[in-house]
Protein backbone atom coordinates (compact mmCIF):
# COMPACT_ATOMS: atom_id res chain seq x y z
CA UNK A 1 76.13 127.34 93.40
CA UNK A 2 77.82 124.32 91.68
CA UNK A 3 79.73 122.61 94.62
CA UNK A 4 82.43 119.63 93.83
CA UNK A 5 83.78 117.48 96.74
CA UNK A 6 86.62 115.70 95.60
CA UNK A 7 88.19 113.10 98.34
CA UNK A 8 90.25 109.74 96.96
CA UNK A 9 87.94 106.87 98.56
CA UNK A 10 85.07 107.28 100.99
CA UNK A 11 87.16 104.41 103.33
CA UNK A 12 86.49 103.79 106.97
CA UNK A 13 88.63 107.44 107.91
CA UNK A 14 87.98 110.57 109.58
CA UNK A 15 87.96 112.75 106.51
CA UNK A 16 85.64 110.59 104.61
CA UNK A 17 83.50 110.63 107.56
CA UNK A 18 83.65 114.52 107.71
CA UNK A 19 83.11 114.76 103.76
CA UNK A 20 79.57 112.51 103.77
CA UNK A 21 78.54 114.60 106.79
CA UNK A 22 79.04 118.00 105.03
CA UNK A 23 77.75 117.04 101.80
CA UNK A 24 74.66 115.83 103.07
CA UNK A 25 74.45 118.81 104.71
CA UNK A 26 75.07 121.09 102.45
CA UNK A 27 72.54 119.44 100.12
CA UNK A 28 69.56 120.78 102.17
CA UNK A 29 70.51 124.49 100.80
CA UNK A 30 67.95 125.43 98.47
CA UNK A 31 71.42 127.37 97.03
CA UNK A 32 73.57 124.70 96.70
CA UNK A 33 73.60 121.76 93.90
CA UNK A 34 76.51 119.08 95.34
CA UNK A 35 78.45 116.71 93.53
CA UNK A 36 81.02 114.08 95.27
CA UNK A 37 83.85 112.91 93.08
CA UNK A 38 85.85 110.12 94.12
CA UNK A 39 88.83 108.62 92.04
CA UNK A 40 89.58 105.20 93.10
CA UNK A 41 87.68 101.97 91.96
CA UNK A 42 85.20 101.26 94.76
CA UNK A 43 85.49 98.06 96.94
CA UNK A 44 84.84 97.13 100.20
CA UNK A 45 87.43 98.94 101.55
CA UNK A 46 87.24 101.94 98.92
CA UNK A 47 83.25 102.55 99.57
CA UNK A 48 82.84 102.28 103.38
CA UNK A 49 80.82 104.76 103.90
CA UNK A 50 78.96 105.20 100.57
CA UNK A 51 75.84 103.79 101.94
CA UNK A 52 74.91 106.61 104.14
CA UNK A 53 75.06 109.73 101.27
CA UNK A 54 72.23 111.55 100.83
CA UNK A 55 69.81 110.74 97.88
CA UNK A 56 69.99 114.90 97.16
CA UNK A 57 73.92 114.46 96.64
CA UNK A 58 75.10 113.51 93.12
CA UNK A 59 78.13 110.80 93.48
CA UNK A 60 80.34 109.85 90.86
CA UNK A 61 83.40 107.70 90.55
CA UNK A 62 86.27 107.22 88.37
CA UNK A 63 87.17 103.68 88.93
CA UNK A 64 91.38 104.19 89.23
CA UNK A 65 93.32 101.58 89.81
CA UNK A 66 96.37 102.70 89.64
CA UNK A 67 97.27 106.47 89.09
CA UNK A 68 98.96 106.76 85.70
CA UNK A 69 99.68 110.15 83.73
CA UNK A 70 96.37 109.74 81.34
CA UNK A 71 93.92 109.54 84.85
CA UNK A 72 95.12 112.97 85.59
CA UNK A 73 93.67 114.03 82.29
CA UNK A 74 90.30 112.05 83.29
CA UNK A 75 90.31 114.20 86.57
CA UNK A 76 90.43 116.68 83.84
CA UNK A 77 88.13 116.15 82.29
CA UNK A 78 86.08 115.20 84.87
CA UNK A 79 85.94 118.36 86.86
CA UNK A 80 85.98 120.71 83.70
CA UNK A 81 82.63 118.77 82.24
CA UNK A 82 81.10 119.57 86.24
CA UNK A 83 81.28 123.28 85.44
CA UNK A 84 81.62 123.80 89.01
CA UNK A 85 82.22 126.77 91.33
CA UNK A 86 83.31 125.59 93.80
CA UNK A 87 86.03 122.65 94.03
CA UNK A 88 86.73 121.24 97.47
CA UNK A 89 88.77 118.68 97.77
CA UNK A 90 90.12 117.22 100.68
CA UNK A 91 92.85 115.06 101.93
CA UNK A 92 96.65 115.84 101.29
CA UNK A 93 97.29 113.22 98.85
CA UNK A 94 94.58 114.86 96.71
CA UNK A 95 96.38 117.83 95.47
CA UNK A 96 99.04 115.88 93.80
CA UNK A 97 96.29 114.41 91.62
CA UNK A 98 94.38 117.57 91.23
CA UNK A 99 97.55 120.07 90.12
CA UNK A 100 97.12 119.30 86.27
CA UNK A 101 93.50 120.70 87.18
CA UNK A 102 94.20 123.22 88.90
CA UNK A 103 96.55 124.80 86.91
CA UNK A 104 95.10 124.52 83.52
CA UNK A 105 91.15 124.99 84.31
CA UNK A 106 91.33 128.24 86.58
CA UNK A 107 87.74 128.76 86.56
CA UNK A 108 86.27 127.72 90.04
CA UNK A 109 87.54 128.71 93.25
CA UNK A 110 89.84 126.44 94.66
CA UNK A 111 89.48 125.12 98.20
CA UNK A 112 91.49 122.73 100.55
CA UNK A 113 90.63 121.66 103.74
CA UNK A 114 93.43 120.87 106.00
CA UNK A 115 92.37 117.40 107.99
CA UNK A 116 96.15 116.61 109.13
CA UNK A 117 98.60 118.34 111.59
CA UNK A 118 100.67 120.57 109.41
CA UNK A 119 103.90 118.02 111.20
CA UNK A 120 102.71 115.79 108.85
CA UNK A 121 103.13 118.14 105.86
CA UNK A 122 106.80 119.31 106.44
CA UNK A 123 107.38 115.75 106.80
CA UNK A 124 105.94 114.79 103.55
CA UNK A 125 108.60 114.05 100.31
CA UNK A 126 110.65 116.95 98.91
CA UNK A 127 108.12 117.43 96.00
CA UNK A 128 105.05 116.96 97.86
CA UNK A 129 106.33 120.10 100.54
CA UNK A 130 107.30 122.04 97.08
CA UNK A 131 104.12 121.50 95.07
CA UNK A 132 102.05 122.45 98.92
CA UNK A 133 104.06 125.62 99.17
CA UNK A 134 103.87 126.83 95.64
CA UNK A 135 99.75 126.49 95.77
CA UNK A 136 99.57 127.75 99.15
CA UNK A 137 101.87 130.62 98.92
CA UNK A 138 100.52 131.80 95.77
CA UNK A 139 97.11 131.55 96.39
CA UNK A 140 96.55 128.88 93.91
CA UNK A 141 94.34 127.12 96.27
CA UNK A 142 91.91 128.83 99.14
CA UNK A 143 92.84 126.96 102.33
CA UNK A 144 90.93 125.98 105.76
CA UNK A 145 92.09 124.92 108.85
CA UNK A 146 90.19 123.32 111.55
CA UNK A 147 91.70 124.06 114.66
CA UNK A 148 93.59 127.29 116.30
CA UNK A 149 96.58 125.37 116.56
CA UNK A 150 96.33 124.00 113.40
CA UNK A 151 95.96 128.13 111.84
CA UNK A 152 99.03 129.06 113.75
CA UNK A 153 101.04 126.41 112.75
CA UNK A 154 99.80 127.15 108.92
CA UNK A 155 100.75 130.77 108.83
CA UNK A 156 104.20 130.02 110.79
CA UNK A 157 104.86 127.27 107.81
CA UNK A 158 103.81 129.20 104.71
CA UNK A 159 104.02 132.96 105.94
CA UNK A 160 100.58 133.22 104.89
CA UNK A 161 96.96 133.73 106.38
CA UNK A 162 94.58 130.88 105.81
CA UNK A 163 91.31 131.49 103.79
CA UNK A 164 89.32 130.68 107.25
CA UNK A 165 89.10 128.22 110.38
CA UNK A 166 86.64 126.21 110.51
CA UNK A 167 86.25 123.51 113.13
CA UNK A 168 85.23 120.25 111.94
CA UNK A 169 82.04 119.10 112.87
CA UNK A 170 79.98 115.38 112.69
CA UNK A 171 76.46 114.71 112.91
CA UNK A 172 74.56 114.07 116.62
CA UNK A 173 75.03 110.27 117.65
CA UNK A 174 72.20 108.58 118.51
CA UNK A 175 71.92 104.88 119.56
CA UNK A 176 71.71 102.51 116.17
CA UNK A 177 69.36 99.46 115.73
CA UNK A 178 71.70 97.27 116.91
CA UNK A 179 72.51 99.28 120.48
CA UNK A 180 71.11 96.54 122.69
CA UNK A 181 73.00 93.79 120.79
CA UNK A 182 76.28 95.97 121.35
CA UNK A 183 75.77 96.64 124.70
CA UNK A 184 75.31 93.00 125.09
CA UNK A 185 78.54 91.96 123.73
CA UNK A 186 80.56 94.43 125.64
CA UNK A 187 79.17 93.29 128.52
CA UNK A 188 80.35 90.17 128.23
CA UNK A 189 84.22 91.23 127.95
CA UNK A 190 83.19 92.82 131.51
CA UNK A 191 85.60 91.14 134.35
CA UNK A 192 83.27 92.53 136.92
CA UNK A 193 80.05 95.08 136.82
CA UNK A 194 82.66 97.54 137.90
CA UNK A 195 84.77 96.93 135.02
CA UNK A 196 85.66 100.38 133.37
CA UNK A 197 85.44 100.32 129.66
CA UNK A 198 87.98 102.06 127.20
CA UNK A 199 87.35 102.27 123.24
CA UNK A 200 90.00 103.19 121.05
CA UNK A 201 88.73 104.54 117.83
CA UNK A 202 91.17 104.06 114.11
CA UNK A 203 92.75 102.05 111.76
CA UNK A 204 96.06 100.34 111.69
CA UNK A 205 98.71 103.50 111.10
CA UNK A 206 101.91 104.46 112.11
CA UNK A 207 99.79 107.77 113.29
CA UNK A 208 97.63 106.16 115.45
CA UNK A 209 100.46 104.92 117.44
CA UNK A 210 98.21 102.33 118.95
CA UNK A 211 101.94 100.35 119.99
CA UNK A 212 102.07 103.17 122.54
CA UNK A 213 98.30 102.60 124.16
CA UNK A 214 98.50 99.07 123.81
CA UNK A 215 101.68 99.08 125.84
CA UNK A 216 100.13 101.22 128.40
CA UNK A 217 97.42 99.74 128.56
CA UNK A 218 98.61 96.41 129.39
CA UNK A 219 101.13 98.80 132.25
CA UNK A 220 97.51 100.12 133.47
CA UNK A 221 95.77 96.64 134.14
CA UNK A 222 98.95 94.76 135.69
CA UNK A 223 98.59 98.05 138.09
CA UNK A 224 95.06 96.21 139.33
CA UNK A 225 92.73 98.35 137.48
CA UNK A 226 89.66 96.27 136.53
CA UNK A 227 89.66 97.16 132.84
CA UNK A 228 88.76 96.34 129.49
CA UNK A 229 90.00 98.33 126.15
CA UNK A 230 87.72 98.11 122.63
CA UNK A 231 89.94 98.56 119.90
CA UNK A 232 87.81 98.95 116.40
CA UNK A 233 89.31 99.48 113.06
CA UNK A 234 91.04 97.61 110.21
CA UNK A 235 94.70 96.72 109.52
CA UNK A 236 94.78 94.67 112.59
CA UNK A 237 94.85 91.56 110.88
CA UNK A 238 97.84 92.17 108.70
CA UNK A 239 101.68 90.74 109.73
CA UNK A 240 102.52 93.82 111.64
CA UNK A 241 99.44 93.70 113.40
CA UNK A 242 98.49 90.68 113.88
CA UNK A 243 102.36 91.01 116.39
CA UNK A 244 100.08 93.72 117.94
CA UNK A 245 97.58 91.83 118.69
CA UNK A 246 100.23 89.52 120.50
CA UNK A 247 101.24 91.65 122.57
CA UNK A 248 98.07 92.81 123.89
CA UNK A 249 97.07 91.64 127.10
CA UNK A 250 93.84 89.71 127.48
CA UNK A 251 91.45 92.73 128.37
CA UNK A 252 92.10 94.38 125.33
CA UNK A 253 89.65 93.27 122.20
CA UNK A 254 90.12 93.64 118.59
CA UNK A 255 86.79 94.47 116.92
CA UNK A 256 87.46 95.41 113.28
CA UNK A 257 86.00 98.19 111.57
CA UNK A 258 82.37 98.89 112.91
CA UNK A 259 79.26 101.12 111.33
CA UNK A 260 77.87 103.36 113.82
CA UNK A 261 80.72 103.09 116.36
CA UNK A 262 78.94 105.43 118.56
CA UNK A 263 77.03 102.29 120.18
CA UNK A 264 80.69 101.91 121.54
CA UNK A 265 81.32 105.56 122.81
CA UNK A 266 77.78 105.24 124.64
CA UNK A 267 78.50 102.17 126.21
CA UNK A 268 82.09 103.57 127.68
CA UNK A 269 83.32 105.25 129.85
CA UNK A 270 86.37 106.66 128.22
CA UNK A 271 87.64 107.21 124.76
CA UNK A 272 91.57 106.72 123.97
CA UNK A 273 93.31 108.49 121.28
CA UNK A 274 97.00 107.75 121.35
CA UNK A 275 98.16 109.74 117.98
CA UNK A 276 101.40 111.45 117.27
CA UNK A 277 99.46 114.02 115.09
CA UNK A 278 96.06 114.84 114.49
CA UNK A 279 94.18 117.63 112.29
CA UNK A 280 90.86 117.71 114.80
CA UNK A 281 89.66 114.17 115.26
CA UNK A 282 86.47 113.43 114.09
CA UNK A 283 86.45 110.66 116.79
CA UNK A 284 87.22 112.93 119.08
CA UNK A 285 84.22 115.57 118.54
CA UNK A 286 82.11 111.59 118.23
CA UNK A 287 83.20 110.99 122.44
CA UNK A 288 81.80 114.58 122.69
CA UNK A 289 78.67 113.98 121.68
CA UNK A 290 78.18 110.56 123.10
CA UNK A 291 78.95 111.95 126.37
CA UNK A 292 82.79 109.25 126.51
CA UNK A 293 85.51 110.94 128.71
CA UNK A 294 88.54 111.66 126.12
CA UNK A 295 91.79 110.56 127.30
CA UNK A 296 94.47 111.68 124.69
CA UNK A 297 98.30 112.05 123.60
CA UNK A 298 98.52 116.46 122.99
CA UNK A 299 97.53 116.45 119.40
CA UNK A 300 96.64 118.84 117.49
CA UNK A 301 92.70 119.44 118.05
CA UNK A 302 92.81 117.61 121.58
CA UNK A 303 94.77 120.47 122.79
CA UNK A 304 92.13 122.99 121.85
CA UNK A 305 89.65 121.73 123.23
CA UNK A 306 90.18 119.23 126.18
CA UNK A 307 90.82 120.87 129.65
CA UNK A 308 92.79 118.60 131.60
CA UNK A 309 90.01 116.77 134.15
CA UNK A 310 87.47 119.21 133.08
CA UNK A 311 86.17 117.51 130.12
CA UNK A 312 89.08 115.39 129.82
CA UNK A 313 92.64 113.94 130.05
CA UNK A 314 95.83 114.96 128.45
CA UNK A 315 99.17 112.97 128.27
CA UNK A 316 102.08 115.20 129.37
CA UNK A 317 103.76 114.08 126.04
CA UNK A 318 103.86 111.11 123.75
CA UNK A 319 105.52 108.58 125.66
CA UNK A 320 104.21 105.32 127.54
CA UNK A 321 104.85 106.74 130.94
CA UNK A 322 102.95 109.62 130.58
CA UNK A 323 99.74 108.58 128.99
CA UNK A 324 99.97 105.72 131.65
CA UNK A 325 99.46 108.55 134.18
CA UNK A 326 96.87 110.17 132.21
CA UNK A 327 95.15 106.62 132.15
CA UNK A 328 95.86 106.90 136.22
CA UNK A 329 94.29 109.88 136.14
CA UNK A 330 91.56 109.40 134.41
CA UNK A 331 90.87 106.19 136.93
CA UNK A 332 90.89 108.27 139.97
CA UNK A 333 89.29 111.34 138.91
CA UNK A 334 86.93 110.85 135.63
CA UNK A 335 83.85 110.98 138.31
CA UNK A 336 84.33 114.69 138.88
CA UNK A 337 83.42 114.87 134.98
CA UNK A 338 79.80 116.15 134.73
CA UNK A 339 79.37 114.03 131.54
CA UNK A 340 76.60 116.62 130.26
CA UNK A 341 79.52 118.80 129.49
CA UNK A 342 80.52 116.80 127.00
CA UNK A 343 77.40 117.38 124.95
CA UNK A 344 77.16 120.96 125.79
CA UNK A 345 80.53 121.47 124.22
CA UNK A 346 79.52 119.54 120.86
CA UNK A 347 76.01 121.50 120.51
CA UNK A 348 78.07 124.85 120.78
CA UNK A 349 80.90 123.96 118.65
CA UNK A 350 81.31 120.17 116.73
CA UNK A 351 77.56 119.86 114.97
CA UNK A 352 77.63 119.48 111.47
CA UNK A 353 75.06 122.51 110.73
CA UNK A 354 77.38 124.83 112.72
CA UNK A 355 80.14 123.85 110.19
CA UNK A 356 78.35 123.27 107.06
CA UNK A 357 76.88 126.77 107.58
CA UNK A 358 80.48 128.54 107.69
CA UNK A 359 81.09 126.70 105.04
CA UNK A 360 78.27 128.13 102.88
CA UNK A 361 79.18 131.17 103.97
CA UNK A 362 82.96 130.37 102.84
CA UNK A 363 81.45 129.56 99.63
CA UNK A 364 79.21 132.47 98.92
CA UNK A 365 82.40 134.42 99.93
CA UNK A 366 84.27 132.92 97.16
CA UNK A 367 81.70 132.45 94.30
């Protein structure tokens, strides 16, 4: 099988994380010949992740500036020369640049993964809700969700059953060469050796809402709790952000984006996520695996799988005052957590093999 990932950039984001996990991965199937595509011209920001795809995957790039009519002919042409059969592409952005593709070289199968809440589709522009629902509805595209919620809230939007769920999954953490040196430096943002230690995952986005856990944050140290929040990912240092920054109390520490972030999640003790919606979190299946207590707004993907103060906290809703009290909570009760949980639950459910082998099945399916 001929196998084309599409995705825009391979940035510092949880989809492009996902996609160089599952290509990799599917690249060990004797089976299976993959090809990434991405469109836009590479740059530091553009290639994050780049440096960690597999030798076996073939990666090509369009160099796009700026989208104009003529690079959706390149796309094209791009995809038609592949011969592939299979195209997945992923992000929601991505569609809009792949319909002149889709509709006029019918040949391969089709297939979009859902990353986002579907909240964040309906409230999308007028043609971008018009141009989803026309592909979906007609079948013009094979879709995947990644979390039950996520299914239920696709067939109640489009009257339609999804091609298949499939959770999203990441590959193991382990400790990277630089561990000791990281372990090091939070340390040293430590008030005390008690000092519990928070890391907040994402970049600078509306989505994130990281106004609302900076703001309880700062609420959950002036309470007396001996504290410290890691915040990693970029954006931080634009206007809006830098005002962010401002506002944050002095226990909370601006890192920037970060390779191998799980020397953070193995070095804390709990892992905020403070979104107003959420497809499944990659970060969130990463705290899994590295054995970090989740503490999280009721997003789409935390809700299927955290149990309140099982293997877990849950905010009661999306305000300050409530994911305060699930910081509270978290503070007074995270030691009843058997931490080996955590792992348990990834090996059974988040690894990347579990999810890159639905996938080839999802493929085979289809091809």
């Amino acid at each position: 099988m001929k196998i084309l990932h599409v995705i825009p950039t391979l940035s510092s984001g949880g989809a492009e994380r996902f996609v160089i996990d599952l290509t990799n991965e599917l690249a060990k199937y004797d089976d299976c010949q993959i090809t990434l595509l991405t469109f836009k011209k590479e740059s530091n920001n553009n290639d994050f992740y780049k440096h960690e795809l597999s030798e076996k995957v073939t990666y090509k790039n369009l160099g796009i500036e700026k989208v104009r009519l003529k690079d959706l002919f390149t796309i094209y042409r791009t995809i038609k020369k592949e011969q592939p059969n299979i195209v997945h592409y992923h992000l929601a952005g991505t569609l809009n640049l792949m319909l002149l593709t889709i509709l006029l070289y019918r040949k391969p199968i089709y297939i979009e993964t859902i990353h986002s809440d579907i909240k964040a589709i309906v409230g999308s522009t007028k043609r971008d809700r018009w141009i989803k629902s026309f592909c979906y509805r007609k079948g013009i595209v094979k879709v995947c969700t990644i979390t039950p919620s996520n299914e239920v809230a696709f067939k109640k939007q489009f009257k339609r059953d999804c091609a298949a769920l499939i959770v999203n999954g990441r590959k193991e953490s382990f400790p990277s060469k630089l561990f000791e040196q990281r372990k090091q430096e939070i340390n040293s943002y430590k008030k005390t050796a008690n000092t519990l230690i928070f890391t907040h995952i994402g970049r600078f986005t509306k989505a994130k809402h990281q106004k609302l856990l900076i703001t309880a944050f700062n609420n959950f140290v002036k309470k007396g709790h001996d504290a410290i929040l890691l915040i990693i990912g970029n954006g931080f240092d634009s206007p809006k952000g830098k005002i962010y920054q401002a506002h944050a109390c002095e226990n909370i520490h601006f890192l920037g984006e970060q390779h191998d972030v799980q020397d953070y999640l193995l070095n804390s003790d709990g892992f905020c996520l403070s979104s107003i919606f959420e497809g499944m979190p990659i970060t969130l299946i990463e705290s899994f695996s590295c054995r970090c207590i989740p503490i999280s707004t009721p997003v789409c993907g935390a809700i299927d799988f955290i149990e309140n103060g099982k293997n877990g906290f849950l905010s009661k809703d999306f305000t300050k005052e409530a994911y305060l009290e699930a910081l509270e909570d978290f503070a007074h009760h995270h030691q009843q957590i058997e931490r080996s949980d955590l792992t348990k639950l990834f090996h059974q459910q988040f690894t990347m093999e579990i999810c890159a082998k639905q996938y080839h099945r999802l493929y085979t399916h289809f091809s």
